[in-house]
N, C-alpha and C. Protein backbone atom coordinates (compact mmCIF):
# COMPACT_ATOMS: atom_id res chain seq x y z
N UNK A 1 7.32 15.91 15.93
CA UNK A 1 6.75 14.75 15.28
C UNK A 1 5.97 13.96 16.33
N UNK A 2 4.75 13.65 16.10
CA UNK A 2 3.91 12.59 16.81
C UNK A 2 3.75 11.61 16.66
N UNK A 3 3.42 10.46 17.26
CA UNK A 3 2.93 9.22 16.76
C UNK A 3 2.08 8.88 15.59
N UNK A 4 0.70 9.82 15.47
CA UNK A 4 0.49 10.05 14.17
C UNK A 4 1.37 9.73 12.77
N UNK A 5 2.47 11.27 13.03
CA UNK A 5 3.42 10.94 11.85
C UNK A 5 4.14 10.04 11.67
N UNK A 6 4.82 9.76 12.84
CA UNK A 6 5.90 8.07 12.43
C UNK A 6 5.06 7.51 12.11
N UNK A 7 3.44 7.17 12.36
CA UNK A 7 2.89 5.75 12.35
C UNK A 7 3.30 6.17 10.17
N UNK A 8 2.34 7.12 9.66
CA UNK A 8 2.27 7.54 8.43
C UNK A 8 3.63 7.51 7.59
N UNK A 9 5.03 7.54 8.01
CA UNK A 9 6.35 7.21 7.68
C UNK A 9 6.56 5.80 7.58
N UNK A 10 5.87 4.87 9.11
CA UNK A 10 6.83 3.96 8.94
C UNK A 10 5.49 3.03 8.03
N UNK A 11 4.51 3.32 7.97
CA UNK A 11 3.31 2.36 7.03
C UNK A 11 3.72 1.50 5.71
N UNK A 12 4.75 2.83 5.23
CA UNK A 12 5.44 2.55 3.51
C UNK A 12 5.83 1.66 3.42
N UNK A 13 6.69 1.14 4.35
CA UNK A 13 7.55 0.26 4.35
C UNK A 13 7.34 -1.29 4.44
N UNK A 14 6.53 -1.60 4.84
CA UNK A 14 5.88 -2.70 4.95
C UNK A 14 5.29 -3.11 3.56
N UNK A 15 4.25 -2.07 2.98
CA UNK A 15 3.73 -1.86 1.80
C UNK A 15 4.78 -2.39 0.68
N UNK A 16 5.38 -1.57 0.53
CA UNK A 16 6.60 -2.00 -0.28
C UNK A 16 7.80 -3.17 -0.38
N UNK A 17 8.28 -2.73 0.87
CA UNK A 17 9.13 -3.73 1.20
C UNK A 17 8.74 -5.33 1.33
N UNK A 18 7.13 -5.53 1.18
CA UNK A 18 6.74 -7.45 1.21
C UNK A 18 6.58 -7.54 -0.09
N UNK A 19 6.63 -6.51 -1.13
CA UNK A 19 6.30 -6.88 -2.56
C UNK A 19 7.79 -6.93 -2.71
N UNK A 20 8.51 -6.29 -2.49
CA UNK A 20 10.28 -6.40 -3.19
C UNK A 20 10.86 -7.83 -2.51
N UNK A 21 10.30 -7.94 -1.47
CA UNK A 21 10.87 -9.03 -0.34
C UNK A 21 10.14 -10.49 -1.16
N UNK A 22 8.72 -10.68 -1.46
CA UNK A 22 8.67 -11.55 -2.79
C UNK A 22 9.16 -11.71 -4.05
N UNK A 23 9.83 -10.37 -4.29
CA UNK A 23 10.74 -10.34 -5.90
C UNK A 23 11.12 -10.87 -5.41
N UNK A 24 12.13 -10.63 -4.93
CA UNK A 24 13.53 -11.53 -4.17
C UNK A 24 13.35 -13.18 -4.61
N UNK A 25 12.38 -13.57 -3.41
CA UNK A 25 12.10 -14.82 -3.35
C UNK A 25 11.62 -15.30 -4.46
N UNK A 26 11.02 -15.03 -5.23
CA UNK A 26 10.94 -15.76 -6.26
C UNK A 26 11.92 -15.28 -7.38
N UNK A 27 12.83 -14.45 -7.13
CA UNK A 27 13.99 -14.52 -8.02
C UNK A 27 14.53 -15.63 -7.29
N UNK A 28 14.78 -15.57 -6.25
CA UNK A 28 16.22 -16.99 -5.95
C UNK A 28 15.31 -17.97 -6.46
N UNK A 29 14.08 -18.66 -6.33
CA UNK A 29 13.88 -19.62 -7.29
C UNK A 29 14.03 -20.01 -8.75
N UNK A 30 14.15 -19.10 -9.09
CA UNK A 30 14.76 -18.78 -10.69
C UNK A 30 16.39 -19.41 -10.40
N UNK A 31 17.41 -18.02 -9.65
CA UNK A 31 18.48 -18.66 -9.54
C UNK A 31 19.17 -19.35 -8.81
N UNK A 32 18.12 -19.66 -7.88
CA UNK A 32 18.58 -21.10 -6.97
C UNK A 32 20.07 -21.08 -6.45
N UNK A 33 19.87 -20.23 -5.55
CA UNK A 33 21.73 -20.02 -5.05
C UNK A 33 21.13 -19.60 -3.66
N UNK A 34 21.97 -20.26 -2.62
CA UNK A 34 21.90 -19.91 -1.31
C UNK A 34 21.70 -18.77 -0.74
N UNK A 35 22.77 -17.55 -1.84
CA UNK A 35 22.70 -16.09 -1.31
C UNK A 35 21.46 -15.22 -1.59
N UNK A 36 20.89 -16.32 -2.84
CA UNK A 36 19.51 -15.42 -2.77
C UNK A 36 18.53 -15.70 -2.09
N UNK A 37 18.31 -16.84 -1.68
CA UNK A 37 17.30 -17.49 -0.70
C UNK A 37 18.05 -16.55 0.57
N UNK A 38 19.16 -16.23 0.56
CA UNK A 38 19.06 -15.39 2.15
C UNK A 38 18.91 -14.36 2.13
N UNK A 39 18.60 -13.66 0.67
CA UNK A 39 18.62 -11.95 0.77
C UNK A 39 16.88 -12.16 0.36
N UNK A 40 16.63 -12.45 0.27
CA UNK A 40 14.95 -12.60 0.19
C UNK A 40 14.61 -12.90 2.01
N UNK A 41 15.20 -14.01 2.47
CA UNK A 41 14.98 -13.87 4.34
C UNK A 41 15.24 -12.66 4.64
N UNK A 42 16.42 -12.11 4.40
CA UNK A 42 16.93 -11.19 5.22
C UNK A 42 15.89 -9.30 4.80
N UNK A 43 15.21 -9.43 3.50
CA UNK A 43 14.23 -8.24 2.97
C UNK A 43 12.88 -9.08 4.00
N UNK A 44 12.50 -9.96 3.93
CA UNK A 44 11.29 -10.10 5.03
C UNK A 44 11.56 -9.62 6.15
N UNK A 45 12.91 -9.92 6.73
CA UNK A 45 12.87 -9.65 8.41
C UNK A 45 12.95 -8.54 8.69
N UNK A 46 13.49 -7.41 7.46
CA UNK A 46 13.18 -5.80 7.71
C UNK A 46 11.72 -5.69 7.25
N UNK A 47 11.13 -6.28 6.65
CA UNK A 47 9.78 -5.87 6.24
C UNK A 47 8.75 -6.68 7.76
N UNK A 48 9.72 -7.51 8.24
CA UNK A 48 8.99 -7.80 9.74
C UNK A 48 9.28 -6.87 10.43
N UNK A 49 10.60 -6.06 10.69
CA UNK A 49 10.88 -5.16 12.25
C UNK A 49 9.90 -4.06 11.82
N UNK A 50 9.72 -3.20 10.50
CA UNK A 50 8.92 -2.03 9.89
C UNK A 50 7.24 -2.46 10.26
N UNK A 51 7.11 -3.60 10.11
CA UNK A 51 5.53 -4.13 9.94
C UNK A 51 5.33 -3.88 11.97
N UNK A 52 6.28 -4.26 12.95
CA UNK A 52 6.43 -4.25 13.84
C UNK A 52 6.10 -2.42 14.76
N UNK A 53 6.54 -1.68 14.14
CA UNK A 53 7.02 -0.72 14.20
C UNK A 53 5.69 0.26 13.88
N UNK A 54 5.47 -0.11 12.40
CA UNK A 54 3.78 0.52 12.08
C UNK A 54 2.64 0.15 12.70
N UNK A 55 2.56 -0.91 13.60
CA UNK A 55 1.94 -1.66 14.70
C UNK A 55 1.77 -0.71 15.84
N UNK A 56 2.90 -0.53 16.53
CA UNK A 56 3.13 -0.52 17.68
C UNK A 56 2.97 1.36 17.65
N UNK A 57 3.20 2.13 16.59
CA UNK A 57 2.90 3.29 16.87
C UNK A 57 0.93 3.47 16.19
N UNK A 58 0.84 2.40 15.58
CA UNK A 58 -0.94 2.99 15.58
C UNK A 58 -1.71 3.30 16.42
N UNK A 59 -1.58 2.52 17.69
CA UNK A 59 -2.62 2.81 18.78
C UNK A 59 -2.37 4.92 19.15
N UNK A 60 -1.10 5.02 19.20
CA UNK A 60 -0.88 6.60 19.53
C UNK A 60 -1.33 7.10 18.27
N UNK A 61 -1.62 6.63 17.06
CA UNK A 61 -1.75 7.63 16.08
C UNK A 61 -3.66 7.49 15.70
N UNK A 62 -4.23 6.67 16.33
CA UNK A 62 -5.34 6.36 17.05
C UNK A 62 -6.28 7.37 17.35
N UNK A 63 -5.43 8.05 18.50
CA UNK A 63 -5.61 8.68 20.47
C UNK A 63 -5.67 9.61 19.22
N UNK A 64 -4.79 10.28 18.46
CA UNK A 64 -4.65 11.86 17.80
C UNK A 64 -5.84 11.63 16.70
N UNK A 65 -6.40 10.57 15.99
CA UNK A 65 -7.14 10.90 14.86
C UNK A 65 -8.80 10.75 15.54
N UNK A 66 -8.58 10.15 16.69
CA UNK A 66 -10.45 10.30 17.42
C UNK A 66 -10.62 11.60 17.90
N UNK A 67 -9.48 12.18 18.58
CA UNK A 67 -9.53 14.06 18.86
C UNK A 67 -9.84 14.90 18.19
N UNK A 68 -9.52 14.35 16.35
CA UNK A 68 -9.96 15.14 15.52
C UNK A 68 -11.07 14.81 15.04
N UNK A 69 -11.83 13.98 15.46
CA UNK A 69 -13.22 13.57 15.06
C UNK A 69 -12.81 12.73 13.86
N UNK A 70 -12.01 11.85 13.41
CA UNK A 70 -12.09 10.32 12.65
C UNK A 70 -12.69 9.84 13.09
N UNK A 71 -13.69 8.53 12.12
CA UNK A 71 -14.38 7.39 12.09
C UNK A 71 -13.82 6.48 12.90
N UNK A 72 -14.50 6.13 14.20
CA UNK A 72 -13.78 5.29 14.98
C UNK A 72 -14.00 4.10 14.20
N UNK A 73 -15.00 3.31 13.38
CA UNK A 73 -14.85 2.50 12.39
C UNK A 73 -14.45 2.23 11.64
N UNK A 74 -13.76 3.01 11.38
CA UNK A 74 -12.80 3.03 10.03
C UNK A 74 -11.41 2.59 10.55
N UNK A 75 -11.27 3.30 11.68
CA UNK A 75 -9.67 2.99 12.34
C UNK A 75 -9.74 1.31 13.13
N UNK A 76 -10.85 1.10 13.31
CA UNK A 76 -11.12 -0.34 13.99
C UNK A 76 -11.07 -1.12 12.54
N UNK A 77 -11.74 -0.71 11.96
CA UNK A 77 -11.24 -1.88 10.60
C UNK A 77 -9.99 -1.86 10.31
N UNK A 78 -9.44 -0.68 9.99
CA UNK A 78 -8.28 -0.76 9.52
C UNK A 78 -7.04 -1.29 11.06
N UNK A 79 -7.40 -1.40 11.79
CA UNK A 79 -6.40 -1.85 13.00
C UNK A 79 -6.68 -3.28 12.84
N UNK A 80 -7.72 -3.80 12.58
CA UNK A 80 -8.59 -5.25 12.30
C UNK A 80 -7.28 -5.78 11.75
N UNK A 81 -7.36 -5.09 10.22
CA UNK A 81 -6.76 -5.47 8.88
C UNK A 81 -5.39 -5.54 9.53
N UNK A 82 -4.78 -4.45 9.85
CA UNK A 82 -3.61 -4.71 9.89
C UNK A 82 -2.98 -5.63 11.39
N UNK A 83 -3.91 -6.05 12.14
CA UNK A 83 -3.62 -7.01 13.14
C UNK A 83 -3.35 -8.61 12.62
N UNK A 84 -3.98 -8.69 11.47
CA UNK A 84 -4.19 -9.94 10.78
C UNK A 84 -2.97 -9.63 9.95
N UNK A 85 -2.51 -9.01 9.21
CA UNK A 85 -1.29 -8.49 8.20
C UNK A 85 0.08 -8.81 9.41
N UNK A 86 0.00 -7.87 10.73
CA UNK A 86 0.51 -8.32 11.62
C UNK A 86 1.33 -9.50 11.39
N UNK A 87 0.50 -10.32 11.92
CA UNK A 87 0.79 -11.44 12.43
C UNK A 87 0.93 -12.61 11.33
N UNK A 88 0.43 -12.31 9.62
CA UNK A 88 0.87 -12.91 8.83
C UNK A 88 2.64 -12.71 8.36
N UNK A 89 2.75 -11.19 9.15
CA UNK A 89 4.53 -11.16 8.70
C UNK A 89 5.13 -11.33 9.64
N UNK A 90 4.62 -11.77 10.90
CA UNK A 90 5.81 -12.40 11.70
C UNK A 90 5.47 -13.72 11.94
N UNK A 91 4.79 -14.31 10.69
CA UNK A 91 4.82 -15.81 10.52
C UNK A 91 5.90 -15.82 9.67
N UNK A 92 6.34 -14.85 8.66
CA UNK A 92 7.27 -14.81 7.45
C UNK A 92 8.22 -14.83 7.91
N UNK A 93 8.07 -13.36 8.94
CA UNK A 93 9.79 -13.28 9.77
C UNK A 93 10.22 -14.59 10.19
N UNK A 94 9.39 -15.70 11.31
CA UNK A 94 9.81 -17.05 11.75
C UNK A 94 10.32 -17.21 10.42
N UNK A 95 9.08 -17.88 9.55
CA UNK A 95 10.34 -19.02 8.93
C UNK A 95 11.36 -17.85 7.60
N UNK A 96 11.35 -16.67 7.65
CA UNK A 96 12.74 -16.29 7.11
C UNK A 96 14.04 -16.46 8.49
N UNK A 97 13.78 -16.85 9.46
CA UNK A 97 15.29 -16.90 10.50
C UNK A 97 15.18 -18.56 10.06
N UNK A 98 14.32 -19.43 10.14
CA UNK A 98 14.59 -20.55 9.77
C UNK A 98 15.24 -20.73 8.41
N UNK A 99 14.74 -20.36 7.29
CA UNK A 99 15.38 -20.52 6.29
C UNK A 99 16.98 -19.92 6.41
N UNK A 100 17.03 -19.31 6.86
CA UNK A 100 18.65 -18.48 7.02
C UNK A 100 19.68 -19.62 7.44
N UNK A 101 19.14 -20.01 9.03
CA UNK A 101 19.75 -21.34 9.83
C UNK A 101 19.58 -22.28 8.87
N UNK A 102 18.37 -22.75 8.33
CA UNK A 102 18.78 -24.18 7.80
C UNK A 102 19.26 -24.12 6.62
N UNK A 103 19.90 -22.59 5.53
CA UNK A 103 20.56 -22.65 4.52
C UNK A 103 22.65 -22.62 4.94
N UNK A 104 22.28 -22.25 5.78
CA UNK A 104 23.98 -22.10 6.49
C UNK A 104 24.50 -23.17 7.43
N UNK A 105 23.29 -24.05 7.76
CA UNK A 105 23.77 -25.37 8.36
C UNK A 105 23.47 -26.61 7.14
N UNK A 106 24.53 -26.99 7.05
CA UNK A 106 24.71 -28.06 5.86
C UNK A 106 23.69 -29.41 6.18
N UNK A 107 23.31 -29.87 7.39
CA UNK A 107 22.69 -31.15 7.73
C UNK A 107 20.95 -30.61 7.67
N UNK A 108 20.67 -29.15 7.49
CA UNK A 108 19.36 -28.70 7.47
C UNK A 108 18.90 -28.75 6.22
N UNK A 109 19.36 -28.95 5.08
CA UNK A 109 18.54 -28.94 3.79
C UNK A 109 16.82 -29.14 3.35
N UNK A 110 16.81 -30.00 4.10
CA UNK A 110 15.17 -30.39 4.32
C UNK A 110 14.45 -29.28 4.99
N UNK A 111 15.25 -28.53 6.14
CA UNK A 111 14.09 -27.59 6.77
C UNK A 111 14.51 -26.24 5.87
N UNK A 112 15.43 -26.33 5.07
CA UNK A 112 15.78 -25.03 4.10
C UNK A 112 14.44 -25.51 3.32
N UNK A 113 14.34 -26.10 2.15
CA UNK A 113 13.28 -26.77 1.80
C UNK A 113 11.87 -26.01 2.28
N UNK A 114 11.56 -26.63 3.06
CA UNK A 114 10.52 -26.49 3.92
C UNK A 114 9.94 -24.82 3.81
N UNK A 115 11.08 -24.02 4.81
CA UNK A 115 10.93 -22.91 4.88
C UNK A 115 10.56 -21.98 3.69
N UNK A 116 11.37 -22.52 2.37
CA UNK A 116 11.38 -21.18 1.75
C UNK A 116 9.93 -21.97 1.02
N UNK A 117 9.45 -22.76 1.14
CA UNK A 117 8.32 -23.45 0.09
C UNK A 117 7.28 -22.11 0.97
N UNK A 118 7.12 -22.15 2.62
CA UNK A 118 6.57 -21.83 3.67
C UNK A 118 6.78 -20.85 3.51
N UNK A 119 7.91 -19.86 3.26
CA UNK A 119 8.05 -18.49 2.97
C UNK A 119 7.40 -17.78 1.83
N UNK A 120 7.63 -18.35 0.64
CA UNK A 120 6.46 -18.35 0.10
C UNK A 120 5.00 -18.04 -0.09
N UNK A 121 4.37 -18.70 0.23
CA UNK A 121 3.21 -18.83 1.29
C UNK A 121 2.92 -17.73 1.62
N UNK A 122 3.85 -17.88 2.84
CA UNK A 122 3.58 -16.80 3.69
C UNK A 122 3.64 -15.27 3.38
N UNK A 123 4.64 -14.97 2.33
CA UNK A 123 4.83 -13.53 1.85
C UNK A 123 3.71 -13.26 0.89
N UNK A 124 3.08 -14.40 -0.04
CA UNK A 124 2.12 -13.78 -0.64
C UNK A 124 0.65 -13.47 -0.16
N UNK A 125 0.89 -14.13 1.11
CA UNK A 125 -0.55 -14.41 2.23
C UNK A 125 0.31 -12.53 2.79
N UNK A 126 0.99 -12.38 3.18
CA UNK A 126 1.44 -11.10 3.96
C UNK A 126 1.28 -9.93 2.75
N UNK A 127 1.59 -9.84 1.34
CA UNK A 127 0.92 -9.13 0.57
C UNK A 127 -0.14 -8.31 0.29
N UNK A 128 -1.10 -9.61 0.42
CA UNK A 128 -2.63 -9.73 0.22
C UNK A 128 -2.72 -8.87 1.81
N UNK A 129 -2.81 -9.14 2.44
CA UNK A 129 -3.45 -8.96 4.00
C UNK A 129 -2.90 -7.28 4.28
N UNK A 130 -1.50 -6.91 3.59
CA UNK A 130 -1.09 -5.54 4.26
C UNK A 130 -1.45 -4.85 3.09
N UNK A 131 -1.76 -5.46 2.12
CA UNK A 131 -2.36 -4.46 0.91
C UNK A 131 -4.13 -4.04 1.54
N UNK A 132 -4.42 -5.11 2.34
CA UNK A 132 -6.03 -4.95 2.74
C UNK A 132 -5.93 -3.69 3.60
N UNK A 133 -4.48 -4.05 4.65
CA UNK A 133 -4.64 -3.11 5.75
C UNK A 133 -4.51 -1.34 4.82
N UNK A 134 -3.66 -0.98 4.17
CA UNK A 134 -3.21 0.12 3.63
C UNK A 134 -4.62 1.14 3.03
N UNK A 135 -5.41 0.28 2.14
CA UNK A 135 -6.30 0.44 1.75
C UNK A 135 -6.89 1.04 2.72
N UNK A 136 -7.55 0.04 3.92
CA UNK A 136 -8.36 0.61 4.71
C UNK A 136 -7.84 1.69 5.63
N UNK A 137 -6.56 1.74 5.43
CA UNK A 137 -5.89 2.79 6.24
C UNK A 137 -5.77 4.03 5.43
N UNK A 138 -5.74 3.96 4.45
CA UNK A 138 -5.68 5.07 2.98
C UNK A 138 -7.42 5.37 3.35
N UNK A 139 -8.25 4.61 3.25
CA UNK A 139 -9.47 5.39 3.65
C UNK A 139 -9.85 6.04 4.80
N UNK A 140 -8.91 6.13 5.53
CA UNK A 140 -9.24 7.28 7.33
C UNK A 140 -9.13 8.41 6.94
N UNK A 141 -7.94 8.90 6.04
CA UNK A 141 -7.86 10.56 5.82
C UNK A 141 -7.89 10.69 4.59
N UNK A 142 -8.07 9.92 3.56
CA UNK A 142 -7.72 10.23 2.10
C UNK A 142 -9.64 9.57 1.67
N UNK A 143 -10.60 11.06 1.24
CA UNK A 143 -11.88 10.33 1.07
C UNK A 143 -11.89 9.76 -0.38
N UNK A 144 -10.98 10.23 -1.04
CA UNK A 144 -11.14 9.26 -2.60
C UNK A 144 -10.72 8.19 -2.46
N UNK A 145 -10.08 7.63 -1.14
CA UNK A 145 -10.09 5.75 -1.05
C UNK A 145 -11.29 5.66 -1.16
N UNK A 146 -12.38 6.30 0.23
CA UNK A 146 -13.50 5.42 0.13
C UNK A 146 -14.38 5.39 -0.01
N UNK A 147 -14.53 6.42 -1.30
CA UNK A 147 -15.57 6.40 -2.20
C UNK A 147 -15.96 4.72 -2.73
N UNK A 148 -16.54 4.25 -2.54
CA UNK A 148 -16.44 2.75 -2.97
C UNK A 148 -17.13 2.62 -4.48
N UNK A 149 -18.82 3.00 -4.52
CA UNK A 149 -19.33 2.77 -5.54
C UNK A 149 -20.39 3.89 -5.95
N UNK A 150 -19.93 4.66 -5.24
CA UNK A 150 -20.73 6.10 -5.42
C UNK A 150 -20.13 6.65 -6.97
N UNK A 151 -21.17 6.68 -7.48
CA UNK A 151 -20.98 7.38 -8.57
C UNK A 151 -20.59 8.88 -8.65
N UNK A 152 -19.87 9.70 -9.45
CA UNK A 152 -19.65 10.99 -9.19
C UNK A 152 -19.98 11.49 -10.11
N UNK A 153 -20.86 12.74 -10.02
CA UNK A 153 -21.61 13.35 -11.01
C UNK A 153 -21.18 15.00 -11.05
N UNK A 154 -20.72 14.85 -12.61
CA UNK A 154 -20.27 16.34 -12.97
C UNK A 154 -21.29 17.09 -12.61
N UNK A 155 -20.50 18.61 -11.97
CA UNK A 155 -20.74 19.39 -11.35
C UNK A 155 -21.91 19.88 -12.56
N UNK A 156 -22.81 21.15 -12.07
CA UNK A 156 -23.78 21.70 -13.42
C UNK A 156 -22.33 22.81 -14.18
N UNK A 157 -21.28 23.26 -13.49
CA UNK A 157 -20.56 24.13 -14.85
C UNK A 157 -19.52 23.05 -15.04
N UNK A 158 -19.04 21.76 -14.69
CA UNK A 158 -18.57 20.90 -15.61
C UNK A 158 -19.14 20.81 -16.77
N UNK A 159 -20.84 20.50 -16.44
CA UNK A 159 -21.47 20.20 -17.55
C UNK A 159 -21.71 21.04 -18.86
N UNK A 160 -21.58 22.28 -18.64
CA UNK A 160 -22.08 22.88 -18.93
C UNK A 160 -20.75 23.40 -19.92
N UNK A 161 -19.52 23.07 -19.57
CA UNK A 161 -18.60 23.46 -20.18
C UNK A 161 -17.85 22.41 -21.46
N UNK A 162 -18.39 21.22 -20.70
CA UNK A 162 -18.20 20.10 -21.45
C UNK A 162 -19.44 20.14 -22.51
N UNK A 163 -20.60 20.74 -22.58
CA UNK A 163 -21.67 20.77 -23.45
C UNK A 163 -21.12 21.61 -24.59
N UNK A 164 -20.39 22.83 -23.68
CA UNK A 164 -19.72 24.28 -24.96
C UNK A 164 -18.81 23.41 -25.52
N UNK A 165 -17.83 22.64 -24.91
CA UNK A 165 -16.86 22.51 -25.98
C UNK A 165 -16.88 21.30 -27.11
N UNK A 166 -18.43 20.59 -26.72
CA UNK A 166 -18.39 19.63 -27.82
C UNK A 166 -19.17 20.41 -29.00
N UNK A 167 -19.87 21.80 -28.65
CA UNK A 167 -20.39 22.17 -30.07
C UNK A 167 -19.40 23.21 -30.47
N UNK A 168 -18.80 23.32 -30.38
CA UNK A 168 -17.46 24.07 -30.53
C UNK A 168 -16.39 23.33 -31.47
N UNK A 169 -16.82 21.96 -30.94
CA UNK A 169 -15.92 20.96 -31.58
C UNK A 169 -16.44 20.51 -33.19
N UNK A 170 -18.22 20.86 -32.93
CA UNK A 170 -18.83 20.18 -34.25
C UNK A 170 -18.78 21.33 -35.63
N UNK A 171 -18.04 22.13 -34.96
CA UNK A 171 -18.11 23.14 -36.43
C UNK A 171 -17.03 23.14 -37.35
């Protein structure tokens, strides 16, 4: 296994895990109980160490996709994207350890408050931003990402078969 592949393993996780890590959180606002405001912190801060992790092995998975002749533009955008995604989930991770501390210290209520309003925020800002990165990362090896607005035009024996079977159809 190369850096390449972990980077492509550990990518998912981030992806996924900030959309379940907002269920969460906006379930405990629904049921407004301490333990859910901490299991919504505690799904960000794995969706922070994973976001950490898909980071730190891209540059090696980088080095292997310019050898094979990848778009060094494509991987610079998409490193762009996910530098900014980055650093929007270890704004989340902060205030999910804050929200944790100021839900388990009784005199913190106000910075519990604070945090999860801020957590918030922040997970749907971390959403948006690692959904940007994925995308542009889904377009390095997968070319039906980035087809953008190119139209695609049936082949001549698509056409040609799709012509037989609509008079086929009219009888």
């Amino acid at each position: 296994m190369n850096l390449a592949h972990l980077h492509l393993i550990l990518v998912h996780f981030p992806v996924v895990g900030s959309v379940a890590a907002l269920g969460l959180l906006v379930r405990a606002y629904f049921v407004r109980s301490r333990e859910s405001f901490s299991v919504a912190a505690i799904a960000t801060l794995l969706v922070t160490l994973t976001a950490i992790g898909a980071f730190a092995t891209g540059e090696g998975a980088e080095h292997i996709l310019e050898k094979i002749g990848t778009s060094e533009s494509a991987i610079e955008s998409h490193e762009a994207a996910a530098y900014a995604a980055l650093v929007s989930v270890l704004f989340a991770g902060f205030l999910a350890i804050v929200l944790v501390v100021g839900l388990w210290i009784d005199r913190m209520e106000r910075v519990s408050v604070l945090a999860r309003h801020g957590l918030l925020i922040a997970l749907v800002v971390s959403v948006c931003l690692i959904g940007v990165a994925a995308q542009r990362g889904g377009a390095i090896r997968h070319t039906e990402v980035s087809v953008s607005s190119a139209v695609v035009q049936p082949s001549d024996t698509q056409a040609a078969d799709t012509a037989k079977g609509a008079e086929t159809d009219d009888d």
